[in-house]
C-alpha atoms as a PDB file:
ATOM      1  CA  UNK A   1      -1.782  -3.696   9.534  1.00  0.00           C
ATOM      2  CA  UNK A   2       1.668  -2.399  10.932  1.00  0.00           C
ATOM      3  CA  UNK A   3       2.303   1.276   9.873  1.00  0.00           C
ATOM      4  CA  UNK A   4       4.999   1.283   7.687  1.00  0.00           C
ATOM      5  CA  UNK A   5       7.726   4.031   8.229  1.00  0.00           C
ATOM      6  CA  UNK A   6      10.983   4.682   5.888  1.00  0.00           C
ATOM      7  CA  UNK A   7      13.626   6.876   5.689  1.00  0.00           C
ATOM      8  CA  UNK A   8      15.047   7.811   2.246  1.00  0.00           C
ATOM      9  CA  UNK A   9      18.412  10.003   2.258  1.00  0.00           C
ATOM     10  CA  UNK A  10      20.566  11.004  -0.630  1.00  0.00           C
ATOM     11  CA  UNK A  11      24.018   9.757  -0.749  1.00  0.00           C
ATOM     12  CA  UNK A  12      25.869  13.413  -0.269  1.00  0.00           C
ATOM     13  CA  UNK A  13      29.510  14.266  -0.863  1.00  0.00           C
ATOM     14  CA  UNK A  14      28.570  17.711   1.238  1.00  0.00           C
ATOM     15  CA  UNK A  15      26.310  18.346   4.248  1.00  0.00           C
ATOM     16  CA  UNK A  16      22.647  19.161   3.616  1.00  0.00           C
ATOM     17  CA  UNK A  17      19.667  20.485   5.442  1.00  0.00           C
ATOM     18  CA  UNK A  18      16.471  17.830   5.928  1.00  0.00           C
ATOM     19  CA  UNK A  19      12.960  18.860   4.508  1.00  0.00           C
ATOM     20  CA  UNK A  20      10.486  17.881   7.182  1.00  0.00           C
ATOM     21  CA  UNK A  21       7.353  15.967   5.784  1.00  0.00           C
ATOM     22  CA  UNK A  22       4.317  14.850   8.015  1.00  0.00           C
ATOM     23  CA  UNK A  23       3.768  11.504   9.388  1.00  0.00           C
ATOM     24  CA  UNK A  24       4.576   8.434   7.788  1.00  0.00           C
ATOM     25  CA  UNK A  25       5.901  10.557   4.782  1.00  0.00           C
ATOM     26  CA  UNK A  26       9.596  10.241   3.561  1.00  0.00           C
ATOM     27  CA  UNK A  27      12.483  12.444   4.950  1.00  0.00           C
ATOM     28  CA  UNK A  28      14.138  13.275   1.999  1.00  0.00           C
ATOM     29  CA  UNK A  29      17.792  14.719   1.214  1.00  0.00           C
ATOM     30  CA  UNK A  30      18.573  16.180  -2.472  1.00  0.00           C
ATOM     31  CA  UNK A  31      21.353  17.005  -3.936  1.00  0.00           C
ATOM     32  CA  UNK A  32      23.077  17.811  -7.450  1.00  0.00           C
ATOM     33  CA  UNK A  33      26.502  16.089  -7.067  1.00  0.00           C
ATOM     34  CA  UNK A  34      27.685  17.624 -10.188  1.00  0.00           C
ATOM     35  CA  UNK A  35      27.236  21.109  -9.587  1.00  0.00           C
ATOM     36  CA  UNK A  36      28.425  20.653  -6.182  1.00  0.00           C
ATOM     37  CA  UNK A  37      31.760  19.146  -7.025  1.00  0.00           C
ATOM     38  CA  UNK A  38      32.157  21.848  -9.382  1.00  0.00           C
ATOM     39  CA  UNK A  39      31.448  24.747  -7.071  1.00  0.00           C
ATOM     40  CA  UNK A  40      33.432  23.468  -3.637  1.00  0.00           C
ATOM     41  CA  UNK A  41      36.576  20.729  -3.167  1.00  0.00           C
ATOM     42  CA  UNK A  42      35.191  17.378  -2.009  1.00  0.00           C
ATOM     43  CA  UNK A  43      35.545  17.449   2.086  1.00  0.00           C
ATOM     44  CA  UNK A  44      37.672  14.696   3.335  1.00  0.00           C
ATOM     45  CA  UNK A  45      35.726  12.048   4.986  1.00  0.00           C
ATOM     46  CA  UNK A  46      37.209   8.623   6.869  1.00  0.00           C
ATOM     47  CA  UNK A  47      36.906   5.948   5.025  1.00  0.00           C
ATOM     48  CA  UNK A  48      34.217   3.929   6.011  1.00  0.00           C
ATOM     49  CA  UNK A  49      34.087  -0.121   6.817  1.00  0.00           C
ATOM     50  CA  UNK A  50      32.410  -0.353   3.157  1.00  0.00           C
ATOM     51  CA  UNK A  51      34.739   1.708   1.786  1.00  0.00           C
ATOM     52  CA  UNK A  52      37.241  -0.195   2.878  1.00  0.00           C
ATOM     53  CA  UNK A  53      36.396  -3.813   1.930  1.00  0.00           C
ATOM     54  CA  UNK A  54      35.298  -3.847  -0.990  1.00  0.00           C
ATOM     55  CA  UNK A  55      35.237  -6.410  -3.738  1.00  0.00           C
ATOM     56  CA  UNK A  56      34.419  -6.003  -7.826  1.00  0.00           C
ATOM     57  CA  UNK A  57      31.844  -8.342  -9.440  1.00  0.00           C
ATOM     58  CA  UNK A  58      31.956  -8.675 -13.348  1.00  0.00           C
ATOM     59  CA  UNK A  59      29.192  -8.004 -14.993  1.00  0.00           C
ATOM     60  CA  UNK A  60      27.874  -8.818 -18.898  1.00  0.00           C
ATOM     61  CA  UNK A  61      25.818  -6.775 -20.919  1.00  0.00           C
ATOM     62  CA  UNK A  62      23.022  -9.439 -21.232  1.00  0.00           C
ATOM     63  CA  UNK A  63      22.617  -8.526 -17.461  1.00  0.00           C
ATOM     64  CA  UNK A  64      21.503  -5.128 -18.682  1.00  0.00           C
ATOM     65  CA  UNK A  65      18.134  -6.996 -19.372  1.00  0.00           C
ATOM     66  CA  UNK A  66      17.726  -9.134 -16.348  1.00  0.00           C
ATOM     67  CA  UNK A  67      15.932  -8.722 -13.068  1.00  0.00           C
ATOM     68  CA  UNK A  68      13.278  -6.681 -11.304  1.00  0.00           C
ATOM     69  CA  UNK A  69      13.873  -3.138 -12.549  1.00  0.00           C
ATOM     70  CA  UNK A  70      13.511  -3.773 -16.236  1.00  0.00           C
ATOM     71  CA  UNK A  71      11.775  -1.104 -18.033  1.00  0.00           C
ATOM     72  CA  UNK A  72       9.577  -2.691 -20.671  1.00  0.00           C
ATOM     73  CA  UNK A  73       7.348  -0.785 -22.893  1.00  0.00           C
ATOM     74  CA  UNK A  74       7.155  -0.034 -26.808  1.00  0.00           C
ATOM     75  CA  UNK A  75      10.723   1.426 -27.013  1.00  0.00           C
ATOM     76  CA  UNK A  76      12.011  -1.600 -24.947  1.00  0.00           C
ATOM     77  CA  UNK A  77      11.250  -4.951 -25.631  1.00  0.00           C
ATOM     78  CA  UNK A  78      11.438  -7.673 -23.689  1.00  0.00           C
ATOM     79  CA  UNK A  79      14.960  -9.732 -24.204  1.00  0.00           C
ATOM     80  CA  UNK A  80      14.469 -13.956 -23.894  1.00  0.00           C
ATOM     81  CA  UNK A  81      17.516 -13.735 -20.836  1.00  0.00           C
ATOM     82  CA  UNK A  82      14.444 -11.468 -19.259  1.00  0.00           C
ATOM     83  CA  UNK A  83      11.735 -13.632 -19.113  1.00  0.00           C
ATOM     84  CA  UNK A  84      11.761 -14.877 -15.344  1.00  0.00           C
ATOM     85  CA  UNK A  85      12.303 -18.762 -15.081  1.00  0.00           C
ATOM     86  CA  UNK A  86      10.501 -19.479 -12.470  1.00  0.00           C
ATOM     87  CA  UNK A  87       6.894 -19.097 -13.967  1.00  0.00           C
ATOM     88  CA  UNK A  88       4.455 -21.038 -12.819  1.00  0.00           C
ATOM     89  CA  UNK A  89       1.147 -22.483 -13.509  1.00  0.00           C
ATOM     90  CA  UNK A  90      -0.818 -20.944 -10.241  1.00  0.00           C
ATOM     91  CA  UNK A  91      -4.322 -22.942 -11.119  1.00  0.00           C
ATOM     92  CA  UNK A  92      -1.990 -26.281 -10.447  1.00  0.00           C
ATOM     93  CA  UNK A  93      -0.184 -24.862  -6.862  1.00  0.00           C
ATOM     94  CA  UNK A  94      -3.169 -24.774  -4.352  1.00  0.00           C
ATOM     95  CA  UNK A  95      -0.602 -23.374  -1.837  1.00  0.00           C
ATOM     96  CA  UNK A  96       0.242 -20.674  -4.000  1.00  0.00           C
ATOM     97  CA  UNK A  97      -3.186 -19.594  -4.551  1.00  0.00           C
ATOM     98  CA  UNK A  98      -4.757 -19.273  -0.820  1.00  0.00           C
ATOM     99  CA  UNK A  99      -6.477 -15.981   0.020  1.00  0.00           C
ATOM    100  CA  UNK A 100      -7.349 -14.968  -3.239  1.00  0.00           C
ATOM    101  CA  UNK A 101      -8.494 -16.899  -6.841  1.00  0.00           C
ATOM    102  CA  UNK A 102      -7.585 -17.030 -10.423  1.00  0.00           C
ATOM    103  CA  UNK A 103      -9.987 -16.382 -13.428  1.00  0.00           C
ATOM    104  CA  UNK A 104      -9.103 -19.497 -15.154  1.00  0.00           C
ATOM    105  CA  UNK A 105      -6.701 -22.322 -14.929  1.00  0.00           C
ATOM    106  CA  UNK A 106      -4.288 -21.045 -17.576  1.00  0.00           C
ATOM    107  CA  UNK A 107      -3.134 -17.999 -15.554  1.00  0.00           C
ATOM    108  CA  UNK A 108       0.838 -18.258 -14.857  1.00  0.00           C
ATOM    109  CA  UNK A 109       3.531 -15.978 -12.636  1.00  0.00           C
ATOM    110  CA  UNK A 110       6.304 -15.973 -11.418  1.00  0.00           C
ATOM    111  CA  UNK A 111       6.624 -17.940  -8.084  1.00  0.00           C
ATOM    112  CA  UNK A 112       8.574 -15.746  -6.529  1.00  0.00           C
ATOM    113  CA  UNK A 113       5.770 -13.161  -7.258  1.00  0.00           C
ATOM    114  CA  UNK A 114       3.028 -14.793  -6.182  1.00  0.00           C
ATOM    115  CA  UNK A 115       4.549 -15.743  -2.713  1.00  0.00           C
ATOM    116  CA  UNK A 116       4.960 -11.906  -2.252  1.00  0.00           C
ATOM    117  CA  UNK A 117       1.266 -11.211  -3.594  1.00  0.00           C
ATOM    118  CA  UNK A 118      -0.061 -14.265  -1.516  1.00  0.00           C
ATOM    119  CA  UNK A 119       1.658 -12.092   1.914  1.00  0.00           C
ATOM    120  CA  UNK A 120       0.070  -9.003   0.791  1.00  0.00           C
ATOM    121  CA  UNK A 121      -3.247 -10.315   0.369  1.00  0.00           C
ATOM    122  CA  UNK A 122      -2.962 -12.359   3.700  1.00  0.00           C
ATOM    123  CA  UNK A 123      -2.763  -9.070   5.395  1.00  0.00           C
ATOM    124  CA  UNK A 124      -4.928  -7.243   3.012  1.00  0.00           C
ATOM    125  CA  UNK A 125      -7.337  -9.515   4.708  1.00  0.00           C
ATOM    126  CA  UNK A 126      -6.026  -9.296   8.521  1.00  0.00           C
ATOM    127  CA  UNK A 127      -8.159  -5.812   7.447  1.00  0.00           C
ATOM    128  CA  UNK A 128     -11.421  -7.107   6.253  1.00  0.00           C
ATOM    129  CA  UNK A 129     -10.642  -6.915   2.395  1.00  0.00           C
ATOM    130  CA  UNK A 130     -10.318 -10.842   0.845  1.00  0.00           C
ATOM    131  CA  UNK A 131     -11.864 -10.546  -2.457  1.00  0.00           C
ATOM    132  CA  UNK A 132      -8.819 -10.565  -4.738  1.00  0.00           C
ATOM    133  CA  UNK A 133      -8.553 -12.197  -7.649  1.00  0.00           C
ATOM    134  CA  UNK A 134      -5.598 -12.542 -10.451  1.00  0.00           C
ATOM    135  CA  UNK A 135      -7.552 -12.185 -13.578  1.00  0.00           C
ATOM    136  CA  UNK A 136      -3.811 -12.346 -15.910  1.00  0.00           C
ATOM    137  CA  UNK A 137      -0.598 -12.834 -15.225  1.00  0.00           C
ATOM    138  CA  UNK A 138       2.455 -14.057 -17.675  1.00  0.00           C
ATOM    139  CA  UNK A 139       1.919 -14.398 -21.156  1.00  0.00           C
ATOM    140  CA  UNK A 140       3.865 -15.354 -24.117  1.00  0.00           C
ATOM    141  CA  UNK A 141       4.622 -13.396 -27.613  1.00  0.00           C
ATOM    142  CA  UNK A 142       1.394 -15.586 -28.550  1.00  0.00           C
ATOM    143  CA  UNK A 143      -0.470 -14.699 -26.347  1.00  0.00           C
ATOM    144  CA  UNK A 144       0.162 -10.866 -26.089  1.00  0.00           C
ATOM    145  CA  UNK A 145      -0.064 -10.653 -29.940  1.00  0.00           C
ATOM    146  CA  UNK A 146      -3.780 -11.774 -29.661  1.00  0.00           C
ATOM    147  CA  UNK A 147      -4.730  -9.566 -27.133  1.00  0.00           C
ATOM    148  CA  UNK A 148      -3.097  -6.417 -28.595  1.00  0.00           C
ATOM    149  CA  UNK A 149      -5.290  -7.047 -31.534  1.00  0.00           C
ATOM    150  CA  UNK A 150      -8.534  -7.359 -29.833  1.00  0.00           C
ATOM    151  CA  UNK A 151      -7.751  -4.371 -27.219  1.00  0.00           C
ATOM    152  CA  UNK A 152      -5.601  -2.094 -29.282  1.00  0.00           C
ATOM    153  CA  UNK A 153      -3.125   0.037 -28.930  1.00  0.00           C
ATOM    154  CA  UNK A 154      -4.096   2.164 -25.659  1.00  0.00           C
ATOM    155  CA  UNK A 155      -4.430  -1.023 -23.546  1.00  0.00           C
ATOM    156  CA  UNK A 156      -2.037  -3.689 -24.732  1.00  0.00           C
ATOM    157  CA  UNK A 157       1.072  -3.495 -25.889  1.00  0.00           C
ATOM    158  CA  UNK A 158       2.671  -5.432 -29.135  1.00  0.00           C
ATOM    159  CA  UNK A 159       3.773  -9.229 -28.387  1.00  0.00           C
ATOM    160  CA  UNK A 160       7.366  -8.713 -26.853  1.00  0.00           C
ATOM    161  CA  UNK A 161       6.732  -5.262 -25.596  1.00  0.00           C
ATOM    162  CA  UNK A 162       4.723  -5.517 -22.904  1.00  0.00           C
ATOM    163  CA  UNK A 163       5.633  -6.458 -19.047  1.00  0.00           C
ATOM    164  CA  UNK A 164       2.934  -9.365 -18.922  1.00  0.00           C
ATOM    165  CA  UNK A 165       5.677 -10.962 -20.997  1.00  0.00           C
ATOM    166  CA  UNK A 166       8.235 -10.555 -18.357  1.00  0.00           C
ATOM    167  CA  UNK A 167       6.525 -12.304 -16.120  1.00  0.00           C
ATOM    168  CA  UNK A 168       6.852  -9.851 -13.269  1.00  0.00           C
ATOM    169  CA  UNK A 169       3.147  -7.707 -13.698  1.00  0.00           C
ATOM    170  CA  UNK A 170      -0.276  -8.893 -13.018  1.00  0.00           C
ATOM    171  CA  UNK A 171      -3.883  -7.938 -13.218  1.00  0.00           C
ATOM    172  CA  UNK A 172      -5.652  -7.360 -10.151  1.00  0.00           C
ATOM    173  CA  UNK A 173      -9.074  -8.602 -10.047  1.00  0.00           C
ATOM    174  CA  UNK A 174     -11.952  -8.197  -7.060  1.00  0.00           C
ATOM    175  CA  UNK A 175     -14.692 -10.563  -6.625  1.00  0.00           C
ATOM    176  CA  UNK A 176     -16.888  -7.948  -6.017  1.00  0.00           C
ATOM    177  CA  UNK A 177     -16.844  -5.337  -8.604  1.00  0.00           C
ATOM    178  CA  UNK A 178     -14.666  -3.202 -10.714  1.00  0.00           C
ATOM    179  CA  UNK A 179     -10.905  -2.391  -8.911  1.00  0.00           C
ATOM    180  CA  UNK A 180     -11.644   1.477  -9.337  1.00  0.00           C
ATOM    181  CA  UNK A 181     -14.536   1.261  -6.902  1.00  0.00           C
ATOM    182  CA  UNK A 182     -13.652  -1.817  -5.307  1.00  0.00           C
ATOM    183  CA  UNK A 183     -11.897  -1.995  -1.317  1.00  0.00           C
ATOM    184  CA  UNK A 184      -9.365  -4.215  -2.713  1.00  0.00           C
ATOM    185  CA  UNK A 185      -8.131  -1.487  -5.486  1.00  0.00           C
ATOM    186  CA  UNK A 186      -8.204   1.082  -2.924  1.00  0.00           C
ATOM    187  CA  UNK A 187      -5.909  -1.043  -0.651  1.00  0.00           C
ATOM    188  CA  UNK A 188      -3.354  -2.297  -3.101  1.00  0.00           C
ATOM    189  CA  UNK A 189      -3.245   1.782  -3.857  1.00  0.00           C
ATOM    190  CA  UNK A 190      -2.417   2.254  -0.443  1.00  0.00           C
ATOM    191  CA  UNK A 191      -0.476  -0.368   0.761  1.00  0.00           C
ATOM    192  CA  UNK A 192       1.017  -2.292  -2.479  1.00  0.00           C
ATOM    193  CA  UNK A 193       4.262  -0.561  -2.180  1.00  0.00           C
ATOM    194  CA  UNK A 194       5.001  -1.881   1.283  1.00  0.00           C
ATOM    195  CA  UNK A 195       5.160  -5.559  -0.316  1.00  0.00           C
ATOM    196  CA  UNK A 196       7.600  -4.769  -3.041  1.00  0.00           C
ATOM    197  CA  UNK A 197       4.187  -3.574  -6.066  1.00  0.00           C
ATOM    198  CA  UNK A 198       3.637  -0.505  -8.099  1.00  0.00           C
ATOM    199  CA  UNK A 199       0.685   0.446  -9.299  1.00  0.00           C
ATOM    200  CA  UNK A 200       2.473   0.173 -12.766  1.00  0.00           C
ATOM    201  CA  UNK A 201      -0.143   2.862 -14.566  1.00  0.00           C
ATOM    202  CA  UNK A 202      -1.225   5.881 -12.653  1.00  0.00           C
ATOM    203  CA  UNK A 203      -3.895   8.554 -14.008  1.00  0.00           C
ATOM    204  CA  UNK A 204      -1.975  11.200 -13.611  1.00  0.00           C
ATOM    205  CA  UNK A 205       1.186   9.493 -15.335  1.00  0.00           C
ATOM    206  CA  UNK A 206      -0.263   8.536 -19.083  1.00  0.00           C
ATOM    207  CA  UNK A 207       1.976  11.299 -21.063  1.00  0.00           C
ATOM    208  CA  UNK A 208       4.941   9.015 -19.186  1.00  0.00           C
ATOM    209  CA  UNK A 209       4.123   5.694 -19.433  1.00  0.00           C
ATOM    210  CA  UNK A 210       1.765   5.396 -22.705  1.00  0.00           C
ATOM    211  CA  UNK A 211      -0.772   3.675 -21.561  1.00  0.00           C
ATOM    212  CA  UNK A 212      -4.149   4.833 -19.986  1.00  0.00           C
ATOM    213  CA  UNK A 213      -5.092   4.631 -15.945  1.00  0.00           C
ATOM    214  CA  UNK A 214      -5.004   0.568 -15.281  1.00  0.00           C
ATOM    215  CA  UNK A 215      -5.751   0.276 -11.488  1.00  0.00           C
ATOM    216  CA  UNK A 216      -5.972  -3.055 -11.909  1.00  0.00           C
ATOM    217  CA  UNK A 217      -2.334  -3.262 -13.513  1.00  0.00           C
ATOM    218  CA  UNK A 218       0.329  -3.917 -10.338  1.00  0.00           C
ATOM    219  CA  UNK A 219       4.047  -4.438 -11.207  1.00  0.00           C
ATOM    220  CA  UNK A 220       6.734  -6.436  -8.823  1.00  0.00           C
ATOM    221  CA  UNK A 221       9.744  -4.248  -8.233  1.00  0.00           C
ATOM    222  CA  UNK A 222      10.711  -4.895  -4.966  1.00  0.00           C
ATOM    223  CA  UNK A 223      12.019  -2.774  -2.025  1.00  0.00           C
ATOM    224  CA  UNK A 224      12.964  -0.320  -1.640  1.00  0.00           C
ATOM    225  CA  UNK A 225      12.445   0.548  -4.887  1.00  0.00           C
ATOM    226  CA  UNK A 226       8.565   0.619  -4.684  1.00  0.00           C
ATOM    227  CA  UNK A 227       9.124   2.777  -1.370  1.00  0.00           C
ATOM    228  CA  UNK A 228      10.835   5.329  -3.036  1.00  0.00           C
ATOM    229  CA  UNK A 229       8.422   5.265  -5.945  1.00  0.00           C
ATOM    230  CA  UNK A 230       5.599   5.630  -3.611  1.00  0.00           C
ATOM    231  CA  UNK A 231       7.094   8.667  -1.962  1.00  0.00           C
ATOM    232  CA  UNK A 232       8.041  10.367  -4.514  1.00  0.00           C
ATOM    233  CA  UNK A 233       5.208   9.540  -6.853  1.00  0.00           C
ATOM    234  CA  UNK A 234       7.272   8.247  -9.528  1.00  0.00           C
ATOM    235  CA  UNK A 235       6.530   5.978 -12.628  1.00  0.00           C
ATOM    236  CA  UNK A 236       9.271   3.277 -13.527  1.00  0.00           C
ATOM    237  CA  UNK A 237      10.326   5.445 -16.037  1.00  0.00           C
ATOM    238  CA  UNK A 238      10.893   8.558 -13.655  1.00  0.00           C
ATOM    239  CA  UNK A 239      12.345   6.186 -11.248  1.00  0.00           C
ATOM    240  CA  UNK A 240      15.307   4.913 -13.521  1.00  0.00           C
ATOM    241  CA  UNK A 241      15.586   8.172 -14.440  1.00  0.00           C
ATOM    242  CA  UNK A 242      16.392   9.030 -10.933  1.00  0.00           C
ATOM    243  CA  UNK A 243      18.640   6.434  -9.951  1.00  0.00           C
ATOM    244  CA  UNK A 244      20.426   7.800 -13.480  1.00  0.00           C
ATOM    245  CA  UNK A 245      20.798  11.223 -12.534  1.00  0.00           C
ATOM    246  CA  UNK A 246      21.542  10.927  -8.681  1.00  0.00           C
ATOM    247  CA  UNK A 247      23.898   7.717  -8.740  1.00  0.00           C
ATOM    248  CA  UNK A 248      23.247   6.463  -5.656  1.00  0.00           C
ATOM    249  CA  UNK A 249      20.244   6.798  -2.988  1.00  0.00           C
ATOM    250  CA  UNK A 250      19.996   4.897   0.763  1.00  0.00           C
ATOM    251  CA  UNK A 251      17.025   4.675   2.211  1.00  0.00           C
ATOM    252  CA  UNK A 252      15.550   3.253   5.304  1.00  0.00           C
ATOM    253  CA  UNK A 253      12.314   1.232   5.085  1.00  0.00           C
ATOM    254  CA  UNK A 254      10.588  -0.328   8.668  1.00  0.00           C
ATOM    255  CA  UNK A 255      13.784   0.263  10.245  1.00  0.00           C
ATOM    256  CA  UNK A 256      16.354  -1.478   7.794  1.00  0.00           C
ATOM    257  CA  UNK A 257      19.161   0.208   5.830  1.00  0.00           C
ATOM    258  CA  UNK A 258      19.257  -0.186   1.820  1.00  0.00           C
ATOM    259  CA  UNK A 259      21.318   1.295  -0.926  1.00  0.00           C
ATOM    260  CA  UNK A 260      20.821   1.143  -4.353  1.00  0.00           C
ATOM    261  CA  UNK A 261      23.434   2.467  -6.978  1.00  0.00           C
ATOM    262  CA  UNK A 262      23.530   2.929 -10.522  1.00  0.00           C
ATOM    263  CA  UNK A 263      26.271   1.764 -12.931  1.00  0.00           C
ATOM    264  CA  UNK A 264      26.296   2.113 -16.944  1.00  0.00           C
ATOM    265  CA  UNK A 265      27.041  -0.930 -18.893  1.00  0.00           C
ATOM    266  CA  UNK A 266      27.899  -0.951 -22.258  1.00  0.00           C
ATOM    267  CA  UNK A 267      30.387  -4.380 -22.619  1.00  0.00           C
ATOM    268  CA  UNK A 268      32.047  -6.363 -19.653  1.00  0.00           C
ATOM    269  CA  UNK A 269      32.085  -4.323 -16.601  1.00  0.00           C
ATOM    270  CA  UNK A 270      33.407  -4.570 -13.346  1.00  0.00           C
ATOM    271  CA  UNK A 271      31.160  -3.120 -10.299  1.00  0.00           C
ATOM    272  CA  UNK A 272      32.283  -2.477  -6.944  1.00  0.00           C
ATOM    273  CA  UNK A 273      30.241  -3.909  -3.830  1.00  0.00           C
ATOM    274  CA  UNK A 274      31.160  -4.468  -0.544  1.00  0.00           C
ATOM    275  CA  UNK A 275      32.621  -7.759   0.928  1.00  0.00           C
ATOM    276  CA  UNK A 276      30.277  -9.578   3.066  1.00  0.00           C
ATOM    277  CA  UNK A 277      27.031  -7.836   2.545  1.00  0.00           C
ATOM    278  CA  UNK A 278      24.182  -9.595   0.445  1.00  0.00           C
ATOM    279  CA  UNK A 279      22.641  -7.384  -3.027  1.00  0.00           C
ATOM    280  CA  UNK A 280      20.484  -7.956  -5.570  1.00  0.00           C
ATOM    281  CA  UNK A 281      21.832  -6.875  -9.656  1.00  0.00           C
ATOM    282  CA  UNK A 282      19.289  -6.014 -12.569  1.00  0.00           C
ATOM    283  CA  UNK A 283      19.743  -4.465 -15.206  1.00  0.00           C
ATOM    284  CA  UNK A 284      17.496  -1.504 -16.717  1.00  0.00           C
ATOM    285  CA  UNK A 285      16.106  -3.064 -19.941  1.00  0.00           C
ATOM    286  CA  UNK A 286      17.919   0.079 -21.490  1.00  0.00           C
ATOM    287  CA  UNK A 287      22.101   1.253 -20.584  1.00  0.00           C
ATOM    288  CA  UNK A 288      22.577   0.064 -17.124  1.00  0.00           C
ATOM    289  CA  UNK A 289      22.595  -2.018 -13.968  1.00  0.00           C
ATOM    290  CA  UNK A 290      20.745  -1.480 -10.427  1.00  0.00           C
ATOM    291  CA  UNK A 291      22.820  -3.047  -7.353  1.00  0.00           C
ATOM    292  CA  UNK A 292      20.785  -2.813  -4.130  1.00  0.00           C
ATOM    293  CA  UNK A 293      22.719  -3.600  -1.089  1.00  0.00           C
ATOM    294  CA  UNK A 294      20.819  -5.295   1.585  1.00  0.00           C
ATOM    295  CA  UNK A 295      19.828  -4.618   4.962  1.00  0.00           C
END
């Protein structure tokens, strides 16, 4: 497979030094923008051709609890507006399901989702590993509710509060054996992010997310949110903390420019973005809304 390289850089109001990383590691730029605008003037800078045309989009605050980015877990439920509508049945789309298999024919994802895990297991297997398998996708409040009984609380979540409802997460499966041991979970580990997945539950990241290690567990977020997660080694949770805290990151991933700001939303809003440029809007599940300009 292609190596993936990317760039992340944090939006500064000052100059700042880069931290040198080894190869095929992040770049990264940090900076407190609130202690710095409280220790030195803002430097006057030319206003640039985003800066200049921009346009305001109105957001709602049921858009708080849309999109890609929603945090989900037992403190935040999944909204109805959240659930994706494009779920499909993937035992009934023969296209959809090339390269890899289902465990039954009642698993169901988003479309969207699977066309993105169909490409990364296409050249998964460009590599020699082809045993995937989706062994659950989404599930209803039904649904959920009977598995949280019969796995309890440390690996499901209540009906409502888990992702699987969202539509957006899947379980990983491989032909062969278990995902811990098997080539395919040591891929996705690898390479996941570079298709837009999280490995949604870490080992080292139960105190943070709630649940115990799940390498079978992989989460759509899309780029280049899952490139910054990767590179940092962040959880959803850290990451939305991030994007909280710094405002607004740009990052470079295979050679194209992205920028992804944070706005709080507590009623109508109105967010700034520039004229002519294509983004993507969700919401947090929590305060707030993600825009990510695209390259």
């Amino acid at each position: 497979m292609k190596k993936w390289v990317f760039l992340l850089v944090m939006l500064l109001p000052l100059g700042c030094e880069a931290i040198q990383q080894e190869p095929q590691a992040a770049n990264v730029e940090y900076s407190n923008t609130v202690d710095q605008a409280q220790e030195a003037a803002p430097q006057k800078k030319a206003p640039t051709k985003t800066q200049t045309k921009a346009q305001t989009i109105k957001v709602t605050k049921s858009q708080v609890y849309q999109g890609n980015l929603l945090l989900v877990n037992k403190q935040y439920p999944v909204h109805e507006e959240g659930v994706t509508a494009d779920v499909v049945n993937l035992f009934r789309d023969k296209e959809l399901t090339q390269g890899y298999v289902v465990l039954d024919k009642t698993i169901r994802l988003s479309q969207g989702v699977a066309q993105k895990f169909q490409t990364m297991v296409n050249a998964a297997a460009k590599e020699g590993v082809s045993s995937f398998m989706i062994s659950s996708g989404y599930r209803d409040n039904k649904e959920q509710g009977q598995l949280y009984k019969s796995m309890g609380a440390d690996y499901a979540l209540p009906a409502g509060y888990s992702e699987h409802n969202l539509g957006l997460s899947l379980d990983i499966g491989s032909t062969q054996t278990e995902m811990n041991r098997a080539p395919e979970g040591k891929w996705l580990q690898k390479n996941a992010w570079a298709y837009g997945f999280i490995l949604r539950y870490p080992k080292d990241k139960t105190e943070i997310t709630g649940i115990k290690y799940e390498p079978w567990h992989f989460r759509y977020v899309g780029l280049p949110h899952s490139a910054i997660m990767q590179e940092k080694n962040l959880t959803l949770e850290q990451y939305l903390d991030f994007l909280k805290e710094q405002k607004k990151v740009s990052a470079t991933v295979e050679g194209k420019a992205y920028e992804v700001s944070y706005y709080p939303v507590s009623g109508n809003t109105s967010i700034p973005v520039p004229v002519g440029r294509s983004y993507e809007l969700s919401g947090n599940n929590m305060d707030g809304i993600i825009v990510t300009l695209l390259p």
